[in-house]
C-alpha atoms as a PDB file:
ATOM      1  CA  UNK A   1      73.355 -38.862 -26.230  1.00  0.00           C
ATOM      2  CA  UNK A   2      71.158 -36.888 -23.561  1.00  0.00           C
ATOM      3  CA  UNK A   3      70.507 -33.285 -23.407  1.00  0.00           C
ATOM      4  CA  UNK A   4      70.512 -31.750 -20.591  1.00  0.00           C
ATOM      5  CA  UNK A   5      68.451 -29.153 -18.847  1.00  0.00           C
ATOM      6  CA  UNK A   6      66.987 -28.096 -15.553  1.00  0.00           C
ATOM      7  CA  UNK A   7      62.949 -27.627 -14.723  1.00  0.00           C
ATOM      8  CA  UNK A   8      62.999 -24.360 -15.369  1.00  0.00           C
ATOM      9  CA  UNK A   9      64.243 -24.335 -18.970  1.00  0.00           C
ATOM     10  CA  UNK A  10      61.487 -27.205 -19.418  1.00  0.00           C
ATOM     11  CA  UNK A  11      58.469 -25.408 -18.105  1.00  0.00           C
ATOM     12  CA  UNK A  12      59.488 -22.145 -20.286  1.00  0.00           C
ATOM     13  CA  UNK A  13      59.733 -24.638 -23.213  1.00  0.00           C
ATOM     14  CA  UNK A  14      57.882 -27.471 -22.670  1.00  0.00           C
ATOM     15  CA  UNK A  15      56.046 -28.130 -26.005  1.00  0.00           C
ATOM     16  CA  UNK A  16      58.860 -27.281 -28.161  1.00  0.00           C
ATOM     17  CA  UNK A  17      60.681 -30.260 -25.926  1.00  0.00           C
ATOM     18  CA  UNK A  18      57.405 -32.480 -26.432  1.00  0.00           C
ATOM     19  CA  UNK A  19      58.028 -31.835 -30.265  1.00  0.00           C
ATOM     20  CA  UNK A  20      61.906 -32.691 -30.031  1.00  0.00           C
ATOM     21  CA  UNK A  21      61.191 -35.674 -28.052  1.00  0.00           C
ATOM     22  CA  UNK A  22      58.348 -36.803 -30.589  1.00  0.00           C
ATOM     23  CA  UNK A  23      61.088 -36.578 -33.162  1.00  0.00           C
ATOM     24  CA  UNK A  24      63.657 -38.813 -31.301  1.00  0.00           C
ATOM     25  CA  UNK A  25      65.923 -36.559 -29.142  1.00  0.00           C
ATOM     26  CA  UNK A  26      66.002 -37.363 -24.968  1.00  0.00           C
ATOM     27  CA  UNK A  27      67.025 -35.017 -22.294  1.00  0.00           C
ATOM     28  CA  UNK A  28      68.074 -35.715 -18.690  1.00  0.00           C
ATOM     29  CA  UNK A  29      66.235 -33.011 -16.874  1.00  0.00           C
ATOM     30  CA  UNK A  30      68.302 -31.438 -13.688  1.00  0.00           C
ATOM     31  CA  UNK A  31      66.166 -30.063 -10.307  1.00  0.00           C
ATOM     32  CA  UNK A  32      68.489 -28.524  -8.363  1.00  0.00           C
ATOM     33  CA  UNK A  33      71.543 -29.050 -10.049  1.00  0.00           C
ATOM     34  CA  UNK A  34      71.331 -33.102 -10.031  1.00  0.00           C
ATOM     35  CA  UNK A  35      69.632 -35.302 -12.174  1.00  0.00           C
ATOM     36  CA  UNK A  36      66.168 -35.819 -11.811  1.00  0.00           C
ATOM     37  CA  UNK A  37      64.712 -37.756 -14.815  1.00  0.00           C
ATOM     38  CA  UNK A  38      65.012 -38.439 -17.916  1.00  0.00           C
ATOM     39  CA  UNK A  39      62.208 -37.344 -20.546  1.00  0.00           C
ATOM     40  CA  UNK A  40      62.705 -40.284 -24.098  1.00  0.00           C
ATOM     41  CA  UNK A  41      60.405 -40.873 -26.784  1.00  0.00           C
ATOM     42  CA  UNK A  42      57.986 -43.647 -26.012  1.00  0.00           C
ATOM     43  CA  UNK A  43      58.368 -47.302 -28.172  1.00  0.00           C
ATOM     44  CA  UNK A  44      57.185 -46.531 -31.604  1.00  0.00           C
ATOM     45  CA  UNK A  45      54.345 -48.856 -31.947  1.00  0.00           C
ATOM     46  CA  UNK A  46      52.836 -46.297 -29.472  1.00  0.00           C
ATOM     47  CA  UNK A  47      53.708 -43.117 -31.021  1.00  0.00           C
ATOM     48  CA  UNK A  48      50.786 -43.084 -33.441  1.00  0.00           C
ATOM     49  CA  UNK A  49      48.421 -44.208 -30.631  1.00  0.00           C
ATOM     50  CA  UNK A  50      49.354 -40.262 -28.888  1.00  0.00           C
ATOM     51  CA  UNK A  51      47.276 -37.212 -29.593  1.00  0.00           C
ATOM     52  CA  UNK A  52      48.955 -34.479 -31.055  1.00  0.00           C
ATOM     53  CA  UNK A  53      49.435 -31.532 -28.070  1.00  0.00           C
ATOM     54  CA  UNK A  54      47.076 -29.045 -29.979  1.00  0.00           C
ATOM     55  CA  UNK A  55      44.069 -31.984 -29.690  1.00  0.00           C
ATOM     56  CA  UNK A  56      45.064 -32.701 -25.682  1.00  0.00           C
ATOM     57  CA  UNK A  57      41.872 -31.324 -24.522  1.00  0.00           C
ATOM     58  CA  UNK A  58      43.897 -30.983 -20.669  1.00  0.00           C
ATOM     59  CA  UNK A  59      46.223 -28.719 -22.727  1.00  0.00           C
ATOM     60  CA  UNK A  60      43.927 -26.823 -24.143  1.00  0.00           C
ATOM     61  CA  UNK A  61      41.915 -26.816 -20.648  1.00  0.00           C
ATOM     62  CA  UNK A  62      40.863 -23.005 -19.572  1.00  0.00           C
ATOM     63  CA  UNK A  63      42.739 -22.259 -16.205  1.00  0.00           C
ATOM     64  CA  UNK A  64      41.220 -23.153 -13.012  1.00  0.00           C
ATOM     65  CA  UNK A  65      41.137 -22.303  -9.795  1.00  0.00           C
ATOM     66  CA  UNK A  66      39.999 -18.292  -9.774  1.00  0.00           C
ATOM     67  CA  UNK A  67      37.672 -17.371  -7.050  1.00  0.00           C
ATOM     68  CA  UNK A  68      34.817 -15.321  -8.289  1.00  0.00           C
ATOM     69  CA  UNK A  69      33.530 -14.283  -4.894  1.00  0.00           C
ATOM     70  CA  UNK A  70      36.440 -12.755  -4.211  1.00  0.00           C
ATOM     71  CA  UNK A  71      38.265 -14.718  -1.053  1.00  0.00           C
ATOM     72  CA  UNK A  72      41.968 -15.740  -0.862  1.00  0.00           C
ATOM     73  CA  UNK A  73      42.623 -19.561  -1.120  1.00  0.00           C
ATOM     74  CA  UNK A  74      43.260 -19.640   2.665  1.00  0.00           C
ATOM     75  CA  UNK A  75      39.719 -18.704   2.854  1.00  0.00           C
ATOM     76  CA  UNK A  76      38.548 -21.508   0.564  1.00  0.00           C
ATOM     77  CA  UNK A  77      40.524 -24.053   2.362  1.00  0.00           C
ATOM     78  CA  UNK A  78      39.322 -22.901   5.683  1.00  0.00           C
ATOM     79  CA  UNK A  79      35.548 -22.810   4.381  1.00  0.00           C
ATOM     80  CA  UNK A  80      36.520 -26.565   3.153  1.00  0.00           C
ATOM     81  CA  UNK A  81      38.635 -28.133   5.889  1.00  0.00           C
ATOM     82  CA  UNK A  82      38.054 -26.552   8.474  1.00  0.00           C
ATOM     83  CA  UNK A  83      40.189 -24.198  10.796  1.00  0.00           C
ATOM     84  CA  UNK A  84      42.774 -26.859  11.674  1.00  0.00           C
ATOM     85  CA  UNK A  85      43.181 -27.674   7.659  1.00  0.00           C
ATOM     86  CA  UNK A  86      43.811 -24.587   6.144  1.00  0.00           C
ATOM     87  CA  UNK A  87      47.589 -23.762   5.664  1.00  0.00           C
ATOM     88  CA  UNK A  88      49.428 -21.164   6.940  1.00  0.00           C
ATOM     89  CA  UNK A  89      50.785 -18.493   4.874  1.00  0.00           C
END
């Protein structure tokens, strides 16, 4: 039988879920109070074939996306696209 629990309670936990789903458990995952998806282990002739989380090098990736010279992303996207392209915020 599923688990169940929304987005939010996955992104605060997701790799303690990763490690409960590696061990056999599924959830149904909820996004504004319906169901979404549904996260279950993959076939076990694949399970050795996955990287444990720690070795994932885009886990362990630094963060991206700070501006060094100091502008707001509007000001990147307008530099980039264009007056017409940048969002509005």
């Amino acid at each position: 039988m599923d688990k169940t629990i929304n987005a939010k309670q996955l992104r605060a936990s997701l790799p303690e879920t990763v490690r409960r789903v590696r061990r056999g458990e599924r959830f149904t995952v909820l996004y504004r109070s319906r169901p979404a998806f549904r996260i279950v282990p993959v076939e076990e002739g694949l399970v050795e074939a996955a990287a444990p989380l720690a070795e994932d090098p885009v886990y362990r990736a630094r963060a991206v996306g700070r501006s060094g010279d100091g502008r707001a992303s509007r000001d990147h996207d307008r530099i980039l696209y264009g007056a017409r392209g940048a969002r509005k915020r």
